[in-house]
C-alpha atoms as a PDB file:
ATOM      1  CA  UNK A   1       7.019 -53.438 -29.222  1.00  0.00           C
ATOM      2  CA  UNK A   2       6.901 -53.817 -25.354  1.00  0.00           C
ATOM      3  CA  UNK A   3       6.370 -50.309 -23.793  1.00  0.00           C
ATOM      4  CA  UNK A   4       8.873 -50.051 -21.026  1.00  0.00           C
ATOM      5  CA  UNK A   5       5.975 -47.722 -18.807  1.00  0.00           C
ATOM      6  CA  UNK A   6       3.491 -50.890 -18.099  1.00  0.00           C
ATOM      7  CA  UNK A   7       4.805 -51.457 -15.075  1.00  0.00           C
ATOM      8  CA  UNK A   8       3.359 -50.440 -11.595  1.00  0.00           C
ATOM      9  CA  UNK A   9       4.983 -46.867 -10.448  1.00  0.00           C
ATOM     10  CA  UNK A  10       7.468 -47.167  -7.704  1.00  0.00           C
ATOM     11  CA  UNK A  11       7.038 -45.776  -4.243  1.00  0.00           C
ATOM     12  CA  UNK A  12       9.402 -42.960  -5.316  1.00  0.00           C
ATOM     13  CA  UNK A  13       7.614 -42.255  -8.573  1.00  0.00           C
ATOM     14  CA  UNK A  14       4.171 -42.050  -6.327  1.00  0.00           C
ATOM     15  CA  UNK A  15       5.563 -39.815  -3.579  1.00  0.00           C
ATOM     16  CA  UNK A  16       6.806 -37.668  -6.679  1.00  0.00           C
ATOM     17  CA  UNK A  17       3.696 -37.553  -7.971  1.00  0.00           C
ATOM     18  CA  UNK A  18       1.891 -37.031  -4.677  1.00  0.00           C
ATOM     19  CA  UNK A  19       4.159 -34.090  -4.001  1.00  0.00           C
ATOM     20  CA  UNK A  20       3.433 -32.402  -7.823  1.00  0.00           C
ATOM     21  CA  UNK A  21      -0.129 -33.131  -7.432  1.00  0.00           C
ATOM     22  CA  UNK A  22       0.263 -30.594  -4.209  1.00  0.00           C
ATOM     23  CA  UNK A  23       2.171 -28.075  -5.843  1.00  0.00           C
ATOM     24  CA  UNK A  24      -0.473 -27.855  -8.087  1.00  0.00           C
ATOM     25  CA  UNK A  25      -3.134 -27.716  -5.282  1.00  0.00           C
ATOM     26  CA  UNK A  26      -1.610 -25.387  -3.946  1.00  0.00           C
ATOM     27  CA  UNK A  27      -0.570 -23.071  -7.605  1.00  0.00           C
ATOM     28  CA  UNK A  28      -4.647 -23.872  -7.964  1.00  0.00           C
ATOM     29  CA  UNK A  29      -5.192 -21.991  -4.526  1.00  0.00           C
ATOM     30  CA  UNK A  30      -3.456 -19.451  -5.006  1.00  0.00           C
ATOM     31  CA  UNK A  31      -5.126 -18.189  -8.433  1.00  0.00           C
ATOM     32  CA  UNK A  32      -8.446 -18.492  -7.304  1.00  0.00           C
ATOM     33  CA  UNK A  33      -7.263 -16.369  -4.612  1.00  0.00           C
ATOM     34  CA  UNK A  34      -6.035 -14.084  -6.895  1.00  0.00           C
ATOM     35  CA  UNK A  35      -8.902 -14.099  -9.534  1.00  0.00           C
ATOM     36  CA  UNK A  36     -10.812 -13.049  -6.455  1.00  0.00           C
ATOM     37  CA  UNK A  37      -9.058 -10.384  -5.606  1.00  0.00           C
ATOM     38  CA  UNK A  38      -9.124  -8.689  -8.980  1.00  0.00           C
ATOM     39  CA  UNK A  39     -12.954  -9.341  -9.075  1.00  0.00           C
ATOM     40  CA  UNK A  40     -13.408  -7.537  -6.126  1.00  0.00           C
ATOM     41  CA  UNK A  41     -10.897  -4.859  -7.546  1.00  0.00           C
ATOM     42  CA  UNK A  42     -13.032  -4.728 -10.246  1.00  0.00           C
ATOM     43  CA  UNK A  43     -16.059  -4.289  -8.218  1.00  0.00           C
ATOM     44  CA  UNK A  44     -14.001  -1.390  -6.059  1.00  0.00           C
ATOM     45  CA  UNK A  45     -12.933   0.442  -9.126  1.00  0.00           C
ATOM     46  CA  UNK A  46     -16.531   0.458 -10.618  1.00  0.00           C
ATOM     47  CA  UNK A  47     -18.007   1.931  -7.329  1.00  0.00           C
ATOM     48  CA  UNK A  48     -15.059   4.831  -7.256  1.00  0.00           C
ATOM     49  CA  UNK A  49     -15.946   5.435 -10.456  1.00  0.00           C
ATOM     50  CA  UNK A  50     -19.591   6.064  -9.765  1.00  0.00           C
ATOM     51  CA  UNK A  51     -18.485   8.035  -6.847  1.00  0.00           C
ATOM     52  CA  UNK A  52     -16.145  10.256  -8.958  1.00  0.00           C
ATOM     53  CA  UNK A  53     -18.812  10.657 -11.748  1.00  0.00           C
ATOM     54  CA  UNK A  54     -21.055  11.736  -8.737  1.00  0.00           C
ATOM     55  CA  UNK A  55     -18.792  14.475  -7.835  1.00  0.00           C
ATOM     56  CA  UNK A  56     -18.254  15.758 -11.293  1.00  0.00           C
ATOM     57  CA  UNK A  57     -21.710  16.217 -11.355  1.00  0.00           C
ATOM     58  CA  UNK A  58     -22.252  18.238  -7.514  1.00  0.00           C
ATOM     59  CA  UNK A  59     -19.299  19.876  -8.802  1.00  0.00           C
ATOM     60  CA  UNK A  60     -20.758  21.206 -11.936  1.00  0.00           C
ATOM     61  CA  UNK A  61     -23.601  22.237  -9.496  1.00  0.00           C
ATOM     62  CA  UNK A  62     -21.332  23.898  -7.003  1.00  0.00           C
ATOM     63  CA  UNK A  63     -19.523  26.082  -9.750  1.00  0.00           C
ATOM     64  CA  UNK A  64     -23.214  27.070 -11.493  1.00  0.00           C
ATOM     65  CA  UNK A  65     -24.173  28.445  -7.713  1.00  0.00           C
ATOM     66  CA  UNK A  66     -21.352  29.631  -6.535  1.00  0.00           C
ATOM     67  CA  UNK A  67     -21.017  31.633 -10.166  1.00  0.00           C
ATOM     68  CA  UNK A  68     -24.976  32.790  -9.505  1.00  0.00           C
ATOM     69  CA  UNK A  69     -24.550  34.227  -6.043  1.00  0.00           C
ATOM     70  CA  UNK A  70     -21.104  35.703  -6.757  1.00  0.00           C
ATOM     71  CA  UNK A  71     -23.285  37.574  -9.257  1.00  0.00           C
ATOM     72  CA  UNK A  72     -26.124  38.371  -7.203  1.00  0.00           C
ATOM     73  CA  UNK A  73     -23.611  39.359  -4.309  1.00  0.00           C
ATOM     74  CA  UNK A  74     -22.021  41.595  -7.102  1.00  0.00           C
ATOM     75  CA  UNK A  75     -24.518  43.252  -8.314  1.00  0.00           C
ATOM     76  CA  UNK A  76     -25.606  44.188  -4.477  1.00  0.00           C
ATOM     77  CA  UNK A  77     -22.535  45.756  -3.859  1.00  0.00           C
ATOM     78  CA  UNK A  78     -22.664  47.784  -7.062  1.00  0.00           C
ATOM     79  CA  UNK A  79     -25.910  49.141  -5.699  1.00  0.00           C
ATOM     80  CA  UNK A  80     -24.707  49.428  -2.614  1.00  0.00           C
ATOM     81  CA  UNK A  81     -21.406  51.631  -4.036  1.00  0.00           C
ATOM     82  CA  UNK A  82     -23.764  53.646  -5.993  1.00  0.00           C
ATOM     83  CA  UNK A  83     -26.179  54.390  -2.983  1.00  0.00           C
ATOM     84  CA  UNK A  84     -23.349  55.364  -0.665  1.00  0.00           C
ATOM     85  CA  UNK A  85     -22.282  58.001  -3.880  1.00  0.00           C
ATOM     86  CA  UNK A  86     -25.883  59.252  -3.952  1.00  0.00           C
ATOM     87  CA  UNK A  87     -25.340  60.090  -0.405  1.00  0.00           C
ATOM     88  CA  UNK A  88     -22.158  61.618  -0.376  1.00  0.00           C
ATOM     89  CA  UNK A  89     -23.162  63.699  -3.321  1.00  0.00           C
ATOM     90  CA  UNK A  90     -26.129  64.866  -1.534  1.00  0.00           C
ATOM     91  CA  UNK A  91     -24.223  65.526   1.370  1.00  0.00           C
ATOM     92  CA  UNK A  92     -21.521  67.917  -0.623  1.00  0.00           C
ATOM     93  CA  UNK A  93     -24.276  69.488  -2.634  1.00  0.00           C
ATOM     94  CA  UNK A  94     -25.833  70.562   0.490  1.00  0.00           C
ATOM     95  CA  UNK A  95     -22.454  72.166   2.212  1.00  0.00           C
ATOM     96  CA  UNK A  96     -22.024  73.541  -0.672  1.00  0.00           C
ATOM     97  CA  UNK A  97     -25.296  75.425  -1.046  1.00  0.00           C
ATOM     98  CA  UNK A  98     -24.927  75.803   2.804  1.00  0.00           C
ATOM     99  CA  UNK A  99     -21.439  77.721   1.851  1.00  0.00           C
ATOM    100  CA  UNK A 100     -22.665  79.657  -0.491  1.00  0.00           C
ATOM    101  CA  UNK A 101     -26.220  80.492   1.384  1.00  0.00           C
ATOM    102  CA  UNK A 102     -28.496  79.770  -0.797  1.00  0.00           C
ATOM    103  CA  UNK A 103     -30.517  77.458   1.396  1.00  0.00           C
END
């Protein structure tokens, strides 16, 4: 059994395989280019995720100060309200005794 394929390739069978072989340089090229890019994707997405967990965490510190000097602030105008009361009380008690002349 003679194979028929033992003979030399032809110029047009070469320049065939010449132009394939680029094609595949090329196809070759082009996903290493590719792999790269989605490695350095990769590499992007890991730092935004370190950057969001970052600013979960300042903003789980905002909210904990904001909430303690809304509180504070609060609480200062509550003694603030009950000061200015004090006064006015004071002040009508006064007229009042100063109506009736007993002071």
């Amino acid at each position: 059994m003679a194979d028929k394929n033992t003979q030399p390739p032809s110029s047009g069978t070469s320049a065939r395989l010449e132009n394939v072989q680029g094609q595949v340089n090329e196809v070759k090229v082009i996903l290493t280019d590719n792999i790269n890019k989605v490695l350095e994707r990769g590499e992007r997405l890991d730092e935004l995720q370190g950057k969001a967990e970052d600013m979960v965490a300042s903003a789980d510190s905002f909210q904990r100060t904001s909430t303690r000097v809304a509180r504070k602030y609060w609480w200062k105008n509550i003694k603030l309200m009950i000061l200015i009361g004090v006064i006015v009380l004071v002040i009508l008690i006064l007229i009042i005794l100063a109506a009736t002349k007993v002071i």
